[in-house]
Protein backbone atom coordinates (compact mmCIF):
# COMPACT_ATOMS: atom_id res chain seq x y z
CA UNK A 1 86.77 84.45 129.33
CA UNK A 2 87.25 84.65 133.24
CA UNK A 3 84.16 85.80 135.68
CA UNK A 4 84.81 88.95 135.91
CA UNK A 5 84.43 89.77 132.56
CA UNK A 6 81.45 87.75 132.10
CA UNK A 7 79.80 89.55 135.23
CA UNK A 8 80.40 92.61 133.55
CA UNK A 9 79.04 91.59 129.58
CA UNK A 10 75.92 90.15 131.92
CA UNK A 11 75.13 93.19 133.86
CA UNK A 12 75.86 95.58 130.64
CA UNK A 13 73.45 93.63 128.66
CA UNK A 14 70.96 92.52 130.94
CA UNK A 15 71.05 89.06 131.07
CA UNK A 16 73.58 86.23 132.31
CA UNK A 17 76.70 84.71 129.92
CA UNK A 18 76.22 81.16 129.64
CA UNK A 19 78.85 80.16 127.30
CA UNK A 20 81.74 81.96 125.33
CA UNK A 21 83.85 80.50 122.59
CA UNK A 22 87.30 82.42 121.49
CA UNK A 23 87.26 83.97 117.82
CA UNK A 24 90.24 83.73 115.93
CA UNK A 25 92.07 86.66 114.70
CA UNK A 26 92.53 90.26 115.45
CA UNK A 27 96.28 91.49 116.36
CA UNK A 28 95.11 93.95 119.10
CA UNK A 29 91.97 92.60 121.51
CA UNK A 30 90.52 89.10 121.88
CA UNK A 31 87.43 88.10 120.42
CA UNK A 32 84.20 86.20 121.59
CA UNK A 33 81.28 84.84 120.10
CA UNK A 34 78.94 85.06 123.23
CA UNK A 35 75.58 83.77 124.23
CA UNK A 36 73.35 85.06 127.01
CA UNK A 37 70.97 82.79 128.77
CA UNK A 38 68.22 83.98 126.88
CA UNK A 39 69.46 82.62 123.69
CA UNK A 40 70.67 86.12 121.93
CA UNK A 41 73.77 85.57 120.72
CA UNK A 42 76.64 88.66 120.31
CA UNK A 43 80.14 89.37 119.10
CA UNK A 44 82.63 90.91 121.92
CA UNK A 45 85.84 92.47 121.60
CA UNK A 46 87.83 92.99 124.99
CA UNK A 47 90.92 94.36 125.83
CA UNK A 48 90.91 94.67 129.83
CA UNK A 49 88.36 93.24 132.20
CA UNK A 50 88.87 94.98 135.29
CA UNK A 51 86.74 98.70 135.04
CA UNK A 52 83.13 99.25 135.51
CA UNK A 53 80.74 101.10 134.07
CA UNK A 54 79.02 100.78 130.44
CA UNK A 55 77.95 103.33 128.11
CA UNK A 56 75.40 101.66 125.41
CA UNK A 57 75.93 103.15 122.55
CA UNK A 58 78.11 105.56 122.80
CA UNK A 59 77.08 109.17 122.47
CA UNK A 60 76.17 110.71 119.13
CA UNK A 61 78.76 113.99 119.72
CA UNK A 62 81.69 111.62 119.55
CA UNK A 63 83.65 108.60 121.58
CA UNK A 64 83.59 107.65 124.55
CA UNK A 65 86.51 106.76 126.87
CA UNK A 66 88.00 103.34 125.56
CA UNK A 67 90.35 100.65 127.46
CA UNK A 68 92.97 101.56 129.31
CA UNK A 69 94.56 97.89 128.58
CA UNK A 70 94.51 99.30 124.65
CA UNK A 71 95.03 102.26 122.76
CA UNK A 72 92.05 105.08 125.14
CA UNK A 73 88.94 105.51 123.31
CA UNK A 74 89.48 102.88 121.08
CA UNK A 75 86.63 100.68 121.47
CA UNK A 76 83.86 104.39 121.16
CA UNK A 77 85.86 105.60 118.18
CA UNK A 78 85.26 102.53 116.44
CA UNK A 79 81.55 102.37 117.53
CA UNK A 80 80.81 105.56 116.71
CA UNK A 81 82.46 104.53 113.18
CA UNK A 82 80.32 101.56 112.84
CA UNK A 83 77.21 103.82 113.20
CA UNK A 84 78.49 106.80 111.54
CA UNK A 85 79.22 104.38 108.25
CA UNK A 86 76.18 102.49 109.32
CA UNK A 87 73.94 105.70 108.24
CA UNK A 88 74.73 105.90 104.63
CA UNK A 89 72.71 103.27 104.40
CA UNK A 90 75.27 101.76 101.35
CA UNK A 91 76.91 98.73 102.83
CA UNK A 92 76.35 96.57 105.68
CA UNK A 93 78.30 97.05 109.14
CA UNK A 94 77.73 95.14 112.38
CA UNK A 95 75.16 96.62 114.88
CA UNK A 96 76.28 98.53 118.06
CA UNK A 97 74.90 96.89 120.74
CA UNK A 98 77.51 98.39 123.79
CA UNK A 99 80.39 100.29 124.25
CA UNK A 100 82.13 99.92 127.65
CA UNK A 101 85.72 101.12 128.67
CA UNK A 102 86.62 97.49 128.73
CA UNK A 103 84.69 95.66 125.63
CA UNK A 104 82.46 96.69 122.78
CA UNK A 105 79.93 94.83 122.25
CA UNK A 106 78.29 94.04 118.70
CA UNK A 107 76.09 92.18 116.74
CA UNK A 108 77.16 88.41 115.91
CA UNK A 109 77.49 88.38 112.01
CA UNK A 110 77.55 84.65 110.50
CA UNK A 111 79.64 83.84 107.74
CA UNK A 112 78.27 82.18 104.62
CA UNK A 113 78.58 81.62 100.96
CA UNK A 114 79.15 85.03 98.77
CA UNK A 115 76.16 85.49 96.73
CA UNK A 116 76.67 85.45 92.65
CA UNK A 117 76.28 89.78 93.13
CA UNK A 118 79.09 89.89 95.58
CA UNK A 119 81.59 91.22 94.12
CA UNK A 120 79.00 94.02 92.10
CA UNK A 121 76.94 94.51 95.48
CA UNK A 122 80.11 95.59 96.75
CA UNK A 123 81.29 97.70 94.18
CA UNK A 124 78.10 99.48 94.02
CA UNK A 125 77.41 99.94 97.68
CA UNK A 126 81.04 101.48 98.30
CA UNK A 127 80.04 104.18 95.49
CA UNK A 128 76.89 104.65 97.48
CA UNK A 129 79.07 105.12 100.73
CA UNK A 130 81.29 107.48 98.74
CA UNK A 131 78.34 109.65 97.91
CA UNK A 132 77.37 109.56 101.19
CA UNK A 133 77.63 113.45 102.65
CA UNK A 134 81.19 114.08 105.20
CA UNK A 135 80.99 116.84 107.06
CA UNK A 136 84.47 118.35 105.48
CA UNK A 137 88.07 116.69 105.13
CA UNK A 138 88.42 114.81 108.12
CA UNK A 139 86.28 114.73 111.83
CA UNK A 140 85.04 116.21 115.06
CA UNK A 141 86.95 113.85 116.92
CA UNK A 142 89.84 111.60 116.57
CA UNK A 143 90.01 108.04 116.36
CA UNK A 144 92.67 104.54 115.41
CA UNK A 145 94.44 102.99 112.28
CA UNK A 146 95.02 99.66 113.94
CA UNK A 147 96.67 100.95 117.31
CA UNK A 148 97.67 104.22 115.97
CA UNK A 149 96.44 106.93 116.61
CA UNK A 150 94.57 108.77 113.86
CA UNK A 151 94.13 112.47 114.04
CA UNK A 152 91.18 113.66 111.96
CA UNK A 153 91.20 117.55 112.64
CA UNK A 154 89.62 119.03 109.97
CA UNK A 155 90.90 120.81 107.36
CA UNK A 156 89.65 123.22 104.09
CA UNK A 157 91.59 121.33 101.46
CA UNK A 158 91.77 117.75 101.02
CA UNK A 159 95.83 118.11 100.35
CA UNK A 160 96.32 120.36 103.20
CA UNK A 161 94.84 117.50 105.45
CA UNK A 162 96.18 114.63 103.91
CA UNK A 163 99.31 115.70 104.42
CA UNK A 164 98.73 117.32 107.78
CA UNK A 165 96.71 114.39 109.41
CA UNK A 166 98.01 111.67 107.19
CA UNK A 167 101.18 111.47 106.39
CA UNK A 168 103.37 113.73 108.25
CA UNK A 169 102.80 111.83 111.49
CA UNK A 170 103.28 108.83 110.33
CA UNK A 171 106.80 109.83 109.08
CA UNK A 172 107.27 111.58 112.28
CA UNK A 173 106.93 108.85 114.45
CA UNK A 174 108.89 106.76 111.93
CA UNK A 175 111.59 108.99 111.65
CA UNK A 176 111.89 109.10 115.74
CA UNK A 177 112.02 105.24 115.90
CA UNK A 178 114.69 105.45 113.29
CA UNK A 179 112.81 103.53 110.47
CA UNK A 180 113.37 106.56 108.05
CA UNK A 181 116.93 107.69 106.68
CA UNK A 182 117.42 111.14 105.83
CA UNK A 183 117.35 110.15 101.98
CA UNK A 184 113.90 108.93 102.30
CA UNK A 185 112.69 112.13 104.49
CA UNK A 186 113.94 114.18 101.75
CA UNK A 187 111.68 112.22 99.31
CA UNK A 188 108.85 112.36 100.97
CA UNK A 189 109.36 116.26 101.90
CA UNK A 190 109.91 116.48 97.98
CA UNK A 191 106.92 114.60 97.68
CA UNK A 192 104.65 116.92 100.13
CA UNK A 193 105.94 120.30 98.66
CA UNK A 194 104.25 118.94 95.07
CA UNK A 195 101.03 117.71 96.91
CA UNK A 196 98.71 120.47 95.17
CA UNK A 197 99.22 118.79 91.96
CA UNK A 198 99.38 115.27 92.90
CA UNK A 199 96.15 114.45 94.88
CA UNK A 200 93.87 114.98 91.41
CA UNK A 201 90.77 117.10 90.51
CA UNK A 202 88.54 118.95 93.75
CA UNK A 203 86.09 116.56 94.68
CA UNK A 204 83.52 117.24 98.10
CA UNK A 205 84.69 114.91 100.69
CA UNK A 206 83.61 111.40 100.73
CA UNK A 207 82.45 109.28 103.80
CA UNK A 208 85.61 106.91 104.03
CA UNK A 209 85.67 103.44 105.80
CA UNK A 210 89.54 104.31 106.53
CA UNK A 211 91.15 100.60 107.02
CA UNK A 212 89.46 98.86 103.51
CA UNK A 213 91.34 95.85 103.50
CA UNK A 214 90.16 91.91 102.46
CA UNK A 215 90.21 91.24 106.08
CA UNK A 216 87.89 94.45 106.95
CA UNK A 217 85.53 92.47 104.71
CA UNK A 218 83.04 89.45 105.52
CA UNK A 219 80.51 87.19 103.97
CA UNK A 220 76.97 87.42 106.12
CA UNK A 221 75.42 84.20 106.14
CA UNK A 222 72.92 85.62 103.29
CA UNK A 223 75.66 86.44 101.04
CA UNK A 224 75.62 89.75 101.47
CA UNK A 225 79.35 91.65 102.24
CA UNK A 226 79.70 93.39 105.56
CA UNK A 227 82.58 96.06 106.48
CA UNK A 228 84.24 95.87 110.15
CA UNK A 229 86.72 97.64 111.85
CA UNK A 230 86.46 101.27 110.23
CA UNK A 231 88.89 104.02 110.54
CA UNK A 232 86.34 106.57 109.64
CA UNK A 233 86.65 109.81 108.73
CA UNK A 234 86.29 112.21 105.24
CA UNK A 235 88.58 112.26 103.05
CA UNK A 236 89.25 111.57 98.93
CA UNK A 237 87.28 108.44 97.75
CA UNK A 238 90.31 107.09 96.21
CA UNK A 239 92.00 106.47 99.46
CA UNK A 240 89.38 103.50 99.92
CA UNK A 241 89.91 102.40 96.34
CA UNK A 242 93.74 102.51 96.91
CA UNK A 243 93.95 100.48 99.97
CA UNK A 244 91.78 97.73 98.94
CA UNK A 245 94.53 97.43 96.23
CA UNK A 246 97.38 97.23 97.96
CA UNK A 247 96.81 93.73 99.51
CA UNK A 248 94.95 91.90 97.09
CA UNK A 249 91.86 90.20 97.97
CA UNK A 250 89.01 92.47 96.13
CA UNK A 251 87.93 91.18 92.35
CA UNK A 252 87.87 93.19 89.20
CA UNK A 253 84.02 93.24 89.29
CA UNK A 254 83.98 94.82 92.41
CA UNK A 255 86.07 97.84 91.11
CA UNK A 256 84.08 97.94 87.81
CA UNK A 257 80.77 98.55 89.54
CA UNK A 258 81.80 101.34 91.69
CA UNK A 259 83.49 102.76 88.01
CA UNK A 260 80.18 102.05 86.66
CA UNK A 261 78.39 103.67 89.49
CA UNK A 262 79.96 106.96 90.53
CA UNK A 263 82.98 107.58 87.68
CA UNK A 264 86.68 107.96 89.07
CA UNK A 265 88.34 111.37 87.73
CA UNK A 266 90.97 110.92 85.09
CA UNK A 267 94.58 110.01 86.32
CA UNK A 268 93.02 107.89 89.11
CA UNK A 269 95.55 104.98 88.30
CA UNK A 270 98.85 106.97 88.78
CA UNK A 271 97.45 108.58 92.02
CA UNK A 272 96.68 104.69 93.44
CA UNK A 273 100.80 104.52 94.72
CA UNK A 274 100.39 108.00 96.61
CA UNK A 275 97.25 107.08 98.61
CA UNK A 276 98.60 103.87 99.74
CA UNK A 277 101.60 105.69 100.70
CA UNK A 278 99.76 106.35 104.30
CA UNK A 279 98.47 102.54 104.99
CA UNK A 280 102.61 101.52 103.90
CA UNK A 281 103.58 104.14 106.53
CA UNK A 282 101.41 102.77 109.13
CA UNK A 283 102.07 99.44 108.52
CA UNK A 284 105.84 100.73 109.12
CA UNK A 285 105.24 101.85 112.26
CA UNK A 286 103.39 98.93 113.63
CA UNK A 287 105.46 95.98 111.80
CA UNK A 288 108.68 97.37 110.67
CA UNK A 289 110.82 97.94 108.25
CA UNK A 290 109.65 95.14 105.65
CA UNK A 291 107.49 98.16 103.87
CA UNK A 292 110.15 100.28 103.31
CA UNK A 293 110.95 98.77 99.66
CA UNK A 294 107.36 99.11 98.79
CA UNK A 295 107.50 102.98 100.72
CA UNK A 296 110.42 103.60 98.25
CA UNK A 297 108.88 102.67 94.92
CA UNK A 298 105.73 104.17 96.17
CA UNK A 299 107.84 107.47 96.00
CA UNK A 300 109.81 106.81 92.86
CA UNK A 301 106.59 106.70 91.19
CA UNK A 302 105.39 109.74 92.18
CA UNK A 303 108.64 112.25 91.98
């Protein structure tokens, strides 16, 4: 970390840096584990170390400007999503201590040894996260899936948005970078025109983390589980569930005490391959065409 990032982390949060060690991980900013010289200890993501100017916080109407050196507004939008899941009250998420234009600041979470309830206290606190009340299908402001931008307008009907703000721009942009043939646009326009009847029963929108993958998930030092890097918005509660499926990494018990807690709608199985359809597009976009087998029988299930 050079001096003129640690001038600005100093006069943001009031006291001096006296040591930062790099954090592994993360494909977009660098991490820190920092410590001030009066002993409190933080977590900083950066980007760019050359503007001025913090805003603790961030505002409660929405996000603030974000780094200029990364995607703009990044680091408020995923503030504001910290606090915004932080509310429910369900599951644990890192405190907001800063958001500047050129690092956001949180709190320092230490890893430890999952308790014997992990897996259930997970489970269970997702359903209570899920029950949590949205606002509508999507959000007053936009925000990021990774680097990408994520547009959240809001719309009546969770299909209508889903495919609106979900995955029609994902195809779009992978269509004009040439990752999508023609054969595969027809699919997924086949795909969009049956959308009514695919996306299951009405359900009122659910308070989504957005990005629920096993590496969006830590171990606090009490064994407790902790959710980071949200791609907030509202949206079907099955779009969590899906995700967290698609890479591996979350146990059995974890999905049988959210089933146990707050009941998935029949069919919820055969919907799991069209609401990982978005996170396959997106991970198109950002790493290639290596998803499009898994795009492909994602679709063949479905039509």
């Amino acid at each position: 970390m050079d001096a003129d990032l640690r001038e600005e982390l100093g006069a943001t949060l009031g006291g001096e840096v006296s040591h930062a060690r790099a954090l592994s991980g993360g494909d977009i900013s660098r991490a820190f584990a920092v410590t001030l010289a009066d002993g409190r200890e933080v977590f900083v993501k950066t980007n760019r170390r050359d503007l001025p100017g913090a805003l603790p916080g961030g505002p409660p109407g929405g996000p603030p400007g974000g780094p200029p050196g990364g995607p703009p507004g990044m680091f408020g939008a995923e503030g504001w999503g910290l606090r915004w899941l932080a509310e429910a009250g369900a599951l644990r998420v890192p405190a907001v201590i800063a958001v500047h234009e050129s690092f956001l600041v949180l709190e320092l979470v230490r890893a430890g040894e999952r308790s014997r309830s992990f897996h259930e206290d997970l489970g269970r606190g997702l359903a209570a996260l899920h029950r949590a009340a949205a606002p509508g299908f999507g959000l007053a402001h936009d925000n990021f899936i990774g680097s990408l931008p994520q547009s959240n307008r809001p719309a009546p009907r969770w299909s209508d948005f889903f495919a609106r703000e979900r995955i029609e721009p994902q195809v779009r942009r992978a269509t004009e970078a040439g990752r999508v043939t023609a054969g595969q646009q027809r699919a997924i326009d086949r795909l969009l025109a049956r959308l009514d009847t695919l996306v299951g029963p009405d359900e009122p929108p659910a308070r989504l983390h957005g990005d629920l993958w096993s590496g969006n998930l830590l171990c606090a030092e009490d064994g407790a589980p902790f959710l980071i890097d949200p791609a907030v918005y509202g949206g079907h509660r099955e779009v969590d569930l899906a995700m967290m499926r698609l890479f591996g990494g979350f146990s059995a018990r974890t999905f049988g005490a959210y089933e146990e807690s707050f009941p998935l709608a029949d069919g919820h199985t055969e919907r799991v391959p069209l609401y990982q359809l978005y996170p396959l597009l997106v991970h198109l976009n950002l790493f290639g065409s290596s998803y499009l087998t898994s795009i492909e029988s994602a679709l063949a299930s479905l039509l």
